[in-house]
C-alpha atoms as a PDB file:
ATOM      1  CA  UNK A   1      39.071 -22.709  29.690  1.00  0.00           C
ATOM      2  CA  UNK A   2      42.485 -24.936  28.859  1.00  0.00           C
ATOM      3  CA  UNK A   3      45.529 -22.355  29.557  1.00  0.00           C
ATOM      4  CA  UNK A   4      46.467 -22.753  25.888  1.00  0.00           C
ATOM      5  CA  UNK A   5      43.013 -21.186  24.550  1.00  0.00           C
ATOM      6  CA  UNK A   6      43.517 -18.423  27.379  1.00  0.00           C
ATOM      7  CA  UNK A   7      47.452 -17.346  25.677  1.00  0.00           C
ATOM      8  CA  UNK A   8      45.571 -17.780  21.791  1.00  0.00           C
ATOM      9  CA  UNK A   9      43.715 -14.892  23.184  1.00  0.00           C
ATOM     10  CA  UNK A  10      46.290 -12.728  24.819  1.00  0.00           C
ATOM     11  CA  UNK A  11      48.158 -12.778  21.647  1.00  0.00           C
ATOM     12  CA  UNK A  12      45.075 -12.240  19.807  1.00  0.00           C
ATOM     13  CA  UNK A  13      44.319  -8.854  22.255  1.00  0.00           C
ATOM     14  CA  UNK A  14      47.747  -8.023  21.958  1.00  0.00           C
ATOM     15  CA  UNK A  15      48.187  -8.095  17.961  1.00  0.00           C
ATOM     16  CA  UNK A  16      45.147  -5.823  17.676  1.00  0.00           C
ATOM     17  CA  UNK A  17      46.139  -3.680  20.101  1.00  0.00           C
ATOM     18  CA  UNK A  18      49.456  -3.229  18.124  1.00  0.00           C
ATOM     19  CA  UNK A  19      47.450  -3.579  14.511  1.00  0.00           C
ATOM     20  CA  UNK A  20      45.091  -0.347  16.497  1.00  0.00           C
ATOM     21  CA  UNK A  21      48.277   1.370  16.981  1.00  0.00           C
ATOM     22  CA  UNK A  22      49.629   1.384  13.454  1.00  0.00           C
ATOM     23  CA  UNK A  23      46.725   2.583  11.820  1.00  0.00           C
ATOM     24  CA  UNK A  24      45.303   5.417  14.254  1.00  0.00           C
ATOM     25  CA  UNK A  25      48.817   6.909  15.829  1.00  0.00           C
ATOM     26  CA  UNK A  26      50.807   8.875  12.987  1.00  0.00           C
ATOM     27  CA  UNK A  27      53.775   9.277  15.564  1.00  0.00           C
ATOM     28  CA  UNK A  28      56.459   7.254  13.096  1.00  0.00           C
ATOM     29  CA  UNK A  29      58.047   6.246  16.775  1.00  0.00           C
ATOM     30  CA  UNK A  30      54.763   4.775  18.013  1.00  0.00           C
ATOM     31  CA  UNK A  31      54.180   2.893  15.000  1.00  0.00           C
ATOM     32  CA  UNK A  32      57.446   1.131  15.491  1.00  0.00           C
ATOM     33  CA  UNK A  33      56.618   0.111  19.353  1.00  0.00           C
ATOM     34  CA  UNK A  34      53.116  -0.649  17.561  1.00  0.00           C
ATOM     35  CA  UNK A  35      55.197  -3.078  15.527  1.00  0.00           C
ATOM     36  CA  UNK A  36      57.131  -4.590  17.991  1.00  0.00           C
ATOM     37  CA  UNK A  37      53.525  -5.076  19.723  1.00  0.00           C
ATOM     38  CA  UNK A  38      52.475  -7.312  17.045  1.00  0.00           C
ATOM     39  CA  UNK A  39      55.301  -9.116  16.406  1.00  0.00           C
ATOM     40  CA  UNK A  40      55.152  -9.951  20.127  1.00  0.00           C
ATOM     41  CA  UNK A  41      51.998 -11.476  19.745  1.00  0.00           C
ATOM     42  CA  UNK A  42      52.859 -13.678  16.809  1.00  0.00           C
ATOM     43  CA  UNK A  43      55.599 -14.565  19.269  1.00  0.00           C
ATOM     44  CA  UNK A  44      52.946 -15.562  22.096  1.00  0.00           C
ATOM     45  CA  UNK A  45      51.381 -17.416  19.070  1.00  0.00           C
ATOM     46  CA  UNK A  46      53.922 -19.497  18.332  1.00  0.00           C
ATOM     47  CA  UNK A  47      55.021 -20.155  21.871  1.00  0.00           C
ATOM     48  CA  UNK A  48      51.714 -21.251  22.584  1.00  0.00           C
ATOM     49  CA  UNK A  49      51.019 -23.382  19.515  1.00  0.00           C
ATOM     50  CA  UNK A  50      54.527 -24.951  20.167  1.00  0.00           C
ATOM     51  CA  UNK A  51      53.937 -25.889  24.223  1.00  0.00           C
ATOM     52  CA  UNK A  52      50.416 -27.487  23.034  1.00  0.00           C
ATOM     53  CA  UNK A  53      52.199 -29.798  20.302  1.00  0.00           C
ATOM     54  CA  UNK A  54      55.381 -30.589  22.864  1.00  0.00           C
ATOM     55  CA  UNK A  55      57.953 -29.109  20.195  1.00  0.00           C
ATOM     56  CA  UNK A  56      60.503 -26.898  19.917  1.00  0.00           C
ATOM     57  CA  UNK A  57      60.120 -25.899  16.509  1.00  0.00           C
ATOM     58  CA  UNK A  58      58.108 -22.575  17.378  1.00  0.00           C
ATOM     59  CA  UNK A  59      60.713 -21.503  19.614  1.00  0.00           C
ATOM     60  CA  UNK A  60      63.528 -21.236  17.366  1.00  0.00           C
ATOM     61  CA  UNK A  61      61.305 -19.336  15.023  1.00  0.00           C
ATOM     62  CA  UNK A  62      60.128 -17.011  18.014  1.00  0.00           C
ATOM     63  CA  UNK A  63      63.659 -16.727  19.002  1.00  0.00           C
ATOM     64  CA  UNK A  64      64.317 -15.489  15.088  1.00  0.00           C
ATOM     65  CA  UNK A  65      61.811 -13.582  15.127  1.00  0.00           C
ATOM     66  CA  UNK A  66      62.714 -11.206  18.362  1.00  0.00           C
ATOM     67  CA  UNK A  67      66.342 -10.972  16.449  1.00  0.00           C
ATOM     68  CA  UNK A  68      64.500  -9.780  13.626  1.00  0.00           C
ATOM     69  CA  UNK A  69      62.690  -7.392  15.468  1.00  0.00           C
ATOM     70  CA  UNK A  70      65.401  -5.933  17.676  1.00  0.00           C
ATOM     71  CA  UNK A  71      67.275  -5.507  13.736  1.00  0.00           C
ATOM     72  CA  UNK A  72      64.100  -3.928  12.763  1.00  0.00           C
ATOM     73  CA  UNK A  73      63.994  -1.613  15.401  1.00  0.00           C
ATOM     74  CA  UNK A  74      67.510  -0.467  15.463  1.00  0.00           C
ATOM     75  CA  UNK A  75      67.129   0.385  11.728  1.00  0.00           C
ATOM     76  CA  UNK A  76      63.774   2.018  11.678  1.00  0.00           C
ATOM     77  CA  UNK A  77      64.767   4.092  14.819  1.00  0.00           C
ATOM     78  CA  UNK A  78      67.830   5.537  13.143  1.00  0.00           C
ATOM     79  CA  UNK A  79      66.217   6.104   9.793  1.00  0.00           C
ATOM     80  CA  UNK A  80      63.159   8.055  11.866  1.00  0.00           C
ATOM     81  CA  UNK A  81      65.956  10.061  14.006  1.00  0.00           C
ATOM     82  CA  UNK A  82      67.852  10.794  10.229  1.00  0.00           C
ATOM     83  CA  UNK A  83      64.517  11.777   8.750  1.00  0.00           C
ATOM     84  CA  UNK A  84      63.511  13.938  12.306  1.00  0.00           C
ATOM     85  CA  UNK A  85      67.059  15.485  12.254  1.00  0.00           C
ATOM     86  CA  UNK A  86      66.998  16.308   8.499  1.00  0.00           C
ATOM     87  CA  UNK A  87      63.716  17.499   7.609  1.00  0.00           C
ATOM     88  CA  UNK A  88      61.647  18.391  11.059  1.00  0.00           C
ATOM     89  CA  UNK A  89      59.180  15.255  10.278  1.00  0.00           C
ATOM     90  CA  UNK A  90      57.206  13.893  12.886  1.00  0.00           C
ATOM     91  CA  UNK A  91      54.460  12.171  11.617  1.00  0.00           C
ATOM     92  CA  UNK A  92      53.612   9.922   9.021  1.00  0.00           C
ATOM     93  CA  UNK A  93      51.500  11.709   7.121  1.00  0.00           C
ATOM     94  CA  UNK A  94      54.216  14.239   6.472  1.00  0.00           C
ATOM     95  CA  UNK A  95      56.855  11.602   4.725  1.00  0.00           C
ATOM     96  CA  UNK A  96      55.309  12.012   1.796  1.00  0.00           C
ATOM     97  CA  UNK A  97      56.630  15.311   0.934  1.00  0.00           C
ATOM     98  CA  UNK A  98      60.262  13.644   0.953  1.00  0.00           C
ATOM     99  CA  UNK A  99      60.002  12.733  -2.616  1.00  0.00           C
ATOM    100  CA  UNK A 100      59.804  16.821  -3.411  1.00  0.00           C
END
């Protein structure tokens, strides 16, 4: 098996295994690092794709993408420490009683 085919399915395995994350954990904190998960695999993706065509287009986009993500994080994790703090939430399922 070429090395390339062998990283298209480590960042296969490890978007699902974020993808899993977001839709069985209701933790609002583990759904983030479930996020982060996935967007690490598009980043293996693109990596990958990018050594196999001998470019360095798919790094700069992977690079943007991790400062993306790092913004991402830093947002979501104070908005779910504001939301903890205020109202005593920890899971997902009960955000929807902020609109009361």
């Amino acid at each position: 098996m070429p090395i390339e085919k062998a990283y298209l399915l480590l960042s296969v395995l490890v978007f699902l295994i974020g993808l899993l994350g977001v839709m069985i954990r209701k933790n609002l904190i583990t759904m983030l690092v479930s996020t982060e998960i996935m967007l690490n695999g598009v980043n293996l993706t693109l990596v990958t794709v990018d050594s196999y065509l001998k470019n360095v287009d798919g790094q700069i986009f992977a690079l943007f993408v991790l400062t993306v993500a790092a913004a991402e994080v830093a947002v979501g994790l104070g908005l779910i420490v504001a939301i903890f703090r205020l109202k005593g939430y920890e899971g997902s399922s009960e955000i929807v009683h902020l609109k009361d």
